[in-house]
Structure formats: structure tokens, C-alpha cells
N, C-alpha and C. Protein backbone atom coordinates (compact mmCIF):
# COMPACT_ATOMS: atom_id res chain seq x y z
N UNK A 1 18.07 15.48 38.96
CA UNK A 1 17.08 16.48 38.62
C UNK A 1 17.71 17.60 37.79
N UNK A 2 18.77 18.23 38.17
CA UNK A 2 19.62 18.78 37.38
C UNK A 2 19.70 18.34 35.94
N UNK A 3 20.23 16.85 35.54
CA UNK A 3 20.01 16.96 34.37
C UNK A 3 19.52 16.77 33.66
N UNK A 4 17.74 16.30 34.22
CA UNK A 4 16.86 16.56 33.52
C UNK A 4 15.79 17.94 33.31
N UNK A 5 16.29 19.45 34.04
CA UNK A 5 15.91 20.32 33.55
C UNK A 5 16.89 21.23 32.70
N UNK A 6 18.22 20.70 32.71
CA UNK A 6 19.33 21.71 31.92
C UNK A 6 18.78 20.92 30.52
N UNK A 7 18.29 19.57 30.56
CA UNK A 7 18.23 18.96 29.34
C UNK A 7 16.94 19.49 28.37
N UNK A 8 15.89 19.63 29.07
CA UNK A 8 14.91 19.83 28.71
C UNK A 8 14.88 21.31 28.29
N UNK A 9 15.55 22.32 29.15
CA UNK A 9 15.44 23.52 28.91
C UNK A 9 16.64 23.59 27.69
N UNK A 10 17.38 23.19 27.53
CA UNK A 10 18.01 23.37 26.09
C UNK A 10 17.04 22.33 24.88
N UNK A 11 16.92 21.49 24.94
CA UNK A 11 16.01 20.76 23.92
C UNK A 11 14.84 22.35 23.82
N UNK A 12 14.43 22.93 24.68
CA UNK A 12 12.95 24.12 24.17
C UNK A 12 13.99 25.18 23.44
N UNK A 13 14.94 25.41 23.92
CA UNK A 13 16.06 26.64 23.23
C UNK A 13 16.58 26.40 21.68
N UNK A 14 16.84 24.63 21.72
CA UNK A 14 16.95 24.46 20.37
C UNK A 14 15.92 24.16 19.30
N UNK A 15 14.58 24.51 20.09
CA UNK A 15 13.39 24.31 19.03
C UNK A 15 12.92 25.99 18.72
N UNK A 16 13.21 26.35 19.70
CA UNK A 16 13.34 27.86 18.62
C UNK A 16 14.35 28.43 17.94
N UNK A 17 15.67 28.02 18.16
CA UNK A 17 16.43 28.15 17.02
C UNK A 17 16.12 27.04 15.78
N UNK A 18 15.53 26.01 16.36
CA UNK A 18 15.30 25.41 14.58
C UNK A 18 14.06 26.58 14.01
N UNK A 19 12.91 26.72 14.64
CA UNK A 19 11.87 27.75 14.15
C UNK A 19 13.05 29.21 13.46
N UNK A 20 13.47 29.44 14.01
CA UNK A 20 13.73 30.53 13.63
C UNK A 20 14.94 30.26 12.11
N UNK A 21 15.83 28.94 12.01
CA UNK A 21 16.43 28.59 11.06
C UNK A 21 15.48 28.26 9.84
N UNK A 22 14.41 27.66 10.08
CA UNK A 22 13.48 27.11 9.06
C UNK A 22 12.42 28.17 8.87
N UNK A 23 12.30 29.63 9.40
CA UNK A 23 11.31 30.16 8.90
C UNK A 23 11.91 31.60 8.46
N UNK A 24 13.33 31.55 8.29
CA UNK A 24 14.48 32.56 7.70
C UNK A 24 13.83 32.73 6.13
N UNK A 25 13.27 34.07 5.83
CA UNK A 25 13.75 34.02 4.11
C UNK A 25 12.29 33.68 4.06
N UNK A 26 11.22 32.81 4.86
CA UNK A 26 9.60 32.86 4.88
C UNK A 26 8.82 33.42 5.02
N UNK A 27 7.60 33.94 4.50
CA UNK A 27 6.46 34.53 5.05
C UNK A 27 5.78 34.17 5.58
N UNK A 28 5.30 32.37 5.40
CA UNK A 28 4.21 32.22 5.69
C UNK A 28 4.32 30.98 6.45
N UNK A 29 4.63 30.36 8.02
CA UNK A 29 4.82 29.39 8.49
C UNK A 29 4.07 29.04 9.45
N UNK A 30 3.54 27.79 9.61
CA UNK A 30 2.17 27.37 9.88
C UNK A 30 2.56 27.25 11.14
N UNK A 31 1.50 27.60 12.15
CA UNK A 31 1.92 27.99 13.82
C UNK A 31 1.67 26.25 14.29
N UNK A 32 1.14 25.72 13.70
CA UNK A 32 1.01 23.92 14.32
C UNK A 32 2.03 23.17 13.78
N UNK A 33 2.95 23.64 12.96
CA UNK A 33 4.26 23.14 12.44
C UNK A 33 4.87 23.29 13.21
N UNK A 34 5.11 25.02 13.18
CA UNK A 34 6.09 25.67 14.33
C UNK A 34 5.96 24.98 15.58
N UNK A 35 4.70 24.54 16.19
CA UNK A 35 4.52 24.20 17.58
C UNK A 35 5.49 23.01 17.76
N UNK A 36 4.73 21.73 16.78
CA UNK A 36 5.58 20.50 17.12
C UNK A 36 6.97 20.69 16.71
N UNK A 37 7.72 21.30 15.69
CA UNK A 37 8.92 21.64 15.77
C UNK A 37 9.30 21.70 17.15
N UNK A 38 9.48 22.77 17.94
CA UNK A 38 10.00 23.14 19.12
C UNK A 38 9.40 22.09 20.56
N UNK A 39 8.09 21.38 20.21
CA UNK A 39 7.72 20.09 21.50
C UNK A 39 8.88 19.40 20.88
N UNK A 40 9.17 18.86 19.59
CA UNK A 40 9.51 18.25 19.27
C UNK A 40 11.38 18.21 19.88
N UNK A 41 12.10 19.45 19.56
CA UNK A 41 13.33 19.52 19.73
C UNK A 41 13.30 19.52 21.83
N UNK A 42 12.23 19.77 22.04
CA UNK A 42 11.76 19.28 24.15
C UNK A 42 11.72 18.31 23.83
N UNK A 43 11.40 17.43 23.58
CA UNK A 43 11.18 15.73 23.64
C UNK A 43 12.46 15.95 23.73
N UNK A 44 13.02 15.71 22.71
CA UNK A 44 14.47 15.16 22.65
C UNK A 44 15.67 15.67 23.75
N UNK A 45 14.99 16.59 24.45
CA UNK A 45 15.66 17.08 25.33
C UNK A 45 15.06 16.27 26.77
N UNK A 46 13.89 16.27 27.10
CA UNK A 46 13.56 15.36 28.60
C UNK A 46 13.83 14.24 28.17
N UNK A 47 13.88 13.37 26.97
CA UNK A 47 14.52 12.45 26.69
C UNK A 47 16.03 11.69 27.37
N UNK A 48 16.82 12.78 26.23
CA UNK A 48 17.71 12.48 26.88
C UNK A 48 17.93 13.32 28.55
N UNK A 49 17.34 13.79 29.18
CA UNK A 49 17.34 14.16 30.62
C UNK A 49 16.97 12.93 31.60
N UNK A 50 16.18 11.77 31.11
CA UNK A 50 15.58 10.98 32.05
C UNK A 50 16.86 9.50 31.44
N UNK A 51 16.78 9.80 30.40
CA UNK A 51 17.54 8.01 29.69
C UNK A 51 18.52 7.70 30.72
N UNK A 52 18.42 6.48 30.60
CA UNK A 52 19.29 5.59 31.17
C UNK A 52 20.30 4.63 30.62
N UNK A 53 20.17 4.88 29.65
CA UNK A 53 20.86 3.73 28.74
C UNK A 53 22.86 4.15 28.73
N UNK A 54 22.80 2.89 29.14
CA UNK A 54 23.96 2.53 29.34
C UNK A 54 25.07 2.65 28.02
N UNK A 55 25.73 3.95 27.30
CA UNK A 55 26.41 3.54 26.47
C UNK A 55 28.12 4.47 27.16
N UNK A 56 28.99 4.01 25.98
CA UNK A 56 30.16 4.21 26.04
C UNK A 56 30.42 5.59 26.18
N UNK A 57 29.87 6.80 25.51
CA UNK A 57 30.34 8.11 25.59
C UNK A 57 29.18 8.87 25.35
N UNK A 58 29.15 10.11 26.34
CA UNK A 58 27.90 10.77 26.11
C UNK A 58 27.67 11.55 24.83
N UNK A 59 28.72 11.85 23.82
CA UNK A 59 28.30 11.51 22.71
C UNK A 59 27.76 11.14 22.14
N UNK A 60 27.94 9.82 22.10
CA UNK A 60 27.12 8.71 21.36
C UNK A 60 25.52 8.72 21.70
N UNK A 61 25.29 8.64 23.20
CA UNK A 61 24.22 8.80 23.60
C UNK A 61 23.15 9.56 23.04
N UNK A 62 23.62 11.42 23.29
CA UNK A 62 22.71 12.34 22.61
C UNK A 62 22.38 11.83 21.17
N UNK A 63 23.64 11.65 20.30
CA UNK A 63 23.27 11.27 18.83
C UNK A 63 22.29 9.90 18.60
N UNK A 64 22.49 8.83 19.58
CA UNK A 64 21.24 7.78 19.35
C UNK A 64 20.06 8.58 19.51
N UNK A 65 20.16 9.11 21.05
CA UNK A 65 18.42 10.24 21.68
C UNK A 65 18.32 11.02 20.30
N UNK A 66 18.88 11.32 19.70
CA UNK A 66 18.60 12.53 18.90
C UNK A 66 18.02 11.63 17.51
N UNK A 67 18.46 10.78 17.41
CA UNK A 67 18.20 9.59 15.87
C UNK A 67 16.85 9.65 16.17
N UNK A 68 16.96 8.72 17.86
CA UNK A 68 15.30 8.24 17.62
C UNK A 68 14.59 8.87 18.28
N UNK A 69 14.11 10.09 18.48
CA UNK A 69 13.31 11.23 19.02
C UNK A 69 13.23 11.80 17.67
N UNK A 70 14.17 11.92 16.81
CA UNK A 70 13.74 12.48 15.57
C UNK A 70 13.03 11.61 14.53
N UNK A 71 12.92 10.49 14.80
CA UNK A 71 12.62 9.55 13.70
C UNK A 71 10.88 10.56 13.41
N UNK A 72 9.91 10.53 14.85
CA UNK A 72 8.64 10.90 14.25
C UNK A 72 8.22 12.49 13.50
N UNK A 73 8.94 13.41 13.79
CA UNK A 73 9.05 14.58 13.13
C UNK A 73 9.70 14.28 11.43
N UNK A 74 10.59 13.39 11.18
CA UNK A 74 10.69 12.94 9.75
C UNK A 74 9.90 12.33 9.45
N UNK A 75 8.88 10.94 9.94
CA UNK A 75 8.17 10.75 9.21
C UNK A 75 7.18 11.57 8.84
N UNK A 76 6.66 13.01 9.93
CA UNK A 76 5.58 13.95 8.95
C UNK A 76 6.06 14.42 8.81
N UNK A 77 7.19 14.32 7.93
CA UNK A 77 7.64 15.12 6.42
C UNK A 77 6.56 15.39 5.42
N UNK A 78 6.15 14.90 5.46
CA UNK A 78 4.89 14.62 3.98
C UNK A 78 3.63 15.36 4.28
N UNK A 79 3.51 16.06 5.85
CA UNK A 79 3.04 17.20 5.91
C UNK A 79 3.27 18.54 5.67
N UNK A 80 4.64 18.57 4.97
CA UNK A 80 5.20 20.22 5.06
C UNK A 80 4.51 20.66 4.02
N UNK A 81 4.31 21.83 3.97
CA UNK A 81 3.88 22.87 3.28
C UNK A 81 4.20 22.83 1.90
N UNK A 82 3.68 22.78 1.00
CA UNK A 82 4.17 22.75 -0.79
C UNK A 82 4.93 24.10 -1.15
N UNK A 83 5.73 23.94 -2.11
CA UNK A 83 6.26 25.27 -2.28
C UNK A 83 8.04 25.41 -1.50
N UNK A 84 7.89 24.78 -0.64
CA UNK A 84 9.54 24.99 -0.24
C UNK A 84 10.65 24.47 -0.52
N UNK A 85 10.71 23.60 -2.23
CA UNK A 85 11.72 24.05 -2.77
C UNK A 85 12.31 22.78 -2.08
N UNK A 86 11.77 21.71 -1.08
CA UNK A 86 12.37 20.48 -0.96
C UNK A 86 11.31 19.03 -1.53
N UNK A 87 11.83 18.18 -1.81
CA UNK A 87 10.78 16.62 -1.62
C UNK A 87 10.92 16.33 -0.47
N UNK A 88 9.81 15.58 0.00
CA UNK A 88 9.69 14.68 0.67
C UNK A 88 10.92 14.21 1.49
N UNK A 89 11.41 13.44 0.80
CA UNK A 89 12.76 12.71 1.10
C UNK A 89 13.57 13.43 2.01
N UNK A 90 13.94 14.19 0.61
CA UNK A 90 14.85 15.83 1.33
C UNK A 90 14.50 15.92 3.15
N UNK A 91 13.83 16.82 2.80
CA UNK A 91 12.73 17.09 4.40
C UNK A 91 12.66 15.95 5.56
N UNK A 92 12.38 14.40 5.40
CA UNK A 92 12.89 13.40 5.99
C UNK A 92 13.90 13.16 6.78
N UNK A 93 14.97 13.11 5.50
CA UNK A 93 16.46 13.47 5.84
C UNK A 93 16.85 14.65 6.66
N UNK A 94 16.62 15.67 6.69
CA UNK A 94 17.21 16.69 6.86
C UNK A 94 16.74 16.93 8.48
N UNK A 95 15.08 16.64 8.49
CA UNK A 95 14.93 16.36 10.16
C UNK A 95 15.58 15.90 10.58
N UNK A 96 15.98 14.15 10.08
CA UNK A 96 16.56 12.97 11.55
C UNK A 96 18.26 14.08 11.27
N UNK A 97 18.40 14.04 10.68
CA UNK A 97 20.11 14.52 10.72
C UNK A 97 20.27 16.00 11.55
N UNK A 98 19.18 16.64 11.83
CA UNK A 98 18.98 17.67 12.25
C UNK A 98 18.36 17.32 13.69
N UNK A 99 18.33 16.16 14.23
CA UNK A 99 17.51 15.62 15.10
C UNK A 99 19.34 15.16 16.13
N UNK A 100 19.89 14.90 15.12
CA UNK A 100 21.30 13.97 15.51
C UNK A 100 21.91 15.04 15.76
N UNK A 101 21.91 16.19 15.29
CA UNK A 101 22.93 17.34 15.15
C UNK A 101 22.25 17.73 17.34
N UNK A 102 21.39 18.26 17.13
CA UNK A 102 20.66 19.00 18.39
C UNK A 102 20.85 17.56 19.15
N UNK A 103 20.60 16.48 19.43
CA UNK A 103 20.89 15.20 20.56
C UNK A 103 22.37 15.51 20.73
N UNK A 104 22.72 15.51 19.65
CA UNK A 104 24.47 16.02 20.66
C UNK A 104 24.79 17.15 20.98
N UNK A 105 24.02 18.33 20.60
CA UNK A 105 24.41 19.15 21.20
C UNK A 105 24.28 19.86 22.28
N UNK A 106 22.67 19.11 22.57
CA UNK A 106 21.75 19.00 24.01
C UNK A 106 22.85 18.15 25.02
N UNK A 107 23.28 16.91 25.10
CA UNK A 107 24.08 15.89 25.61
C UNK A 107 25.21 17.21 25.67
N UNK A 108 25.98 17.29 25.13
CA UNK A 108 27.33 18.31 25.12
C UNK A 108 27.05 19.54 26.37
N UNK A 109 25.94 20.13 25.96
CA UNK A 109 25.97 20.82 27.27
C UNK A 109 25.72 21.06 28.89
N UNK A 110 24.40 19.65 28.41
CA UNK A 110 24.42 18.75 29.62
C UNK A 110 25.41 18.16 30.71
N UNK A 111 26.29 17.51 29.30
CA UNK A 111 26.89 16.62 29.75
C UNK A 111 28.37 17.31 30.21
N UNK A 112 28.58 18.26 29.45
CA UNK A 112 30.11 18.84 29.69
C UNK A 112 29.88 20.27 29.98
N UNK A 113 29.37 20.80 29.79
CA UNK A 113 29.36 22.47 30.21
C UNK A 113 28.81 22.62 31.52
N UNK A 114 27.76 21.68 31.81
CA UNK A 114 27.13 21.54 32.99
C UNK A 114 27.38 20.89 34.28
N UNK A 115 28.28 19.82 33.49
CA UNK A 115 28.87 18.78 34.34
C UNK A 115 27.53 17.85 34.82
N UNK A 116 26.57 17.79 34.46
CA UNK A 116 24.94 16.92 35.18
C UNK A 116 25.33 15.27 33.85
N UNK A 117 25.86 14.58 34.78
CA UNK A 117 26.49 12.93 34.27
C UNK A 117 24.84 12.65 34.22
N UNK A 118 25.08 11.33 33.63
CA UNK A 118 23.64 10.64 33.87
C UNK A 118 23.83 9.71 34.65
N UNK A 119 22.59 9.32 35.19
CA UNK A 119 23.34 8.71 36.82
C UNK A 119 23.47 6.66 36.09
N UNK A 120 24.55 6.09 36.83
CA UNK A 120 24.84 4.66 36.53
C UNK A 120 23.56 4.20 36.86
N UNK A 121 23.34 3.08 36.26
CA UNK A 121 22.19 1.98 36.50
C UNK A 121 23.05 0.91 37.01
N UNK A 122 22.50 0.48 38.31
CA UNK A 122 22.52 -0.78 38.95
C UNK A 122 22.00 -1.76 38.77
């Protein structure tokens, strides 16, 4: 249980530091963007709080949770706002890699600052 609320409560911490990274230098940022941004960086956090998956280093882990929890926030890329100076693509990219960056760094504190292992599967 532990480390699925240290997980979850950093996945909500790192969705307002992405809000607050992506709306630096903006005036005008759409509050239903902003929203799923930050559900979005929670997913990836009760995510990896509940997973079970069996890999080699909790490393690795957060950065898979973080790949594919980010995959659906890159594909609505093609909803962002006109005007910001990225394509499509760009914006795509820059989620999942930004998706990989926060899965490990959610896992990292979980996993090592907190000491909350994920429990073995039998």
C-alpha cells in the first residue's frame, strides 16, 4: 500500500511540475489540457504503484511504465493548441520522452528514497 500511494502521490507532483514547465513564458493554457496533463503524469504514477511486472531493475521498470502510460497523451498531440512554435511530431516526441523521463523518476523515489520494493509475484 505504501507503494502505491508514494507512487501515485509523486506521479500528481510531477503533473504539476510538467503544467507549470509547459505553461512557463504562456498566457494562455487551456484548463482541459492542463487537467489531463497532470491525470495523466497520476496514471503513470498508480501505474507504476500497482504493476507487477517482473523486470530486472527498477529502473527499467519506471522507464517501460513511463513509455507506455505516455504513449496516449502523445498520441493527442494533434490536439495542442496552434501557435506554440512545435509540429505535431515534435509534441509526440517530446511527451513519450517526457513520459520516460517522470516513470523513472516516479520508480527512483519509490523505489530508492522510499525504500517501498514492488512486491515478487508468485
Amino acid at each position: 500500500m505504501k507503494r502505491l500511494i508514494v507512487a501515485t502521490i509523486s506521479g500528481l507532483v510531477f503533473g504539476f511540475v510538467c503544467i507549470g514547465f509547459a505553461s512557463f513564458g504562456s498566457q494562455d493554457f487551456n484548463l482541459w489540457l492542463a487537467l489531463a496533463v497532470i491525470l495523466g503524469r497520476t496514471l503513470i504514477g498508480f501505474a507504476i504503484g500497482i504493476s507487477r511486472f517482473p523486470m530486472k531493475h527498477w529502473a527499467l521498470h519506471g522507464i517501460v511504465m513511463g513509455f507506455i502510460f505516455g504513449l496516449p497523451g502523445a498520441f493527442g498531440a494533434g490536439s495542442a493548441p496552434e501557435g506554440t512554435g512545435m509540429s505535431a511530431e515534435m509534441i509526440f516526441v517530446d511527451i513519450l520522452v517526457m513520459g520516460v523521463i517522470y516513470g523513472f523518476l516516479i520508480e527512483l523515489i519509490t523505489t530508492v528514497f522510499f525504500k517501498a520494493k514492488m512486491p515478487v509475484c508468485e
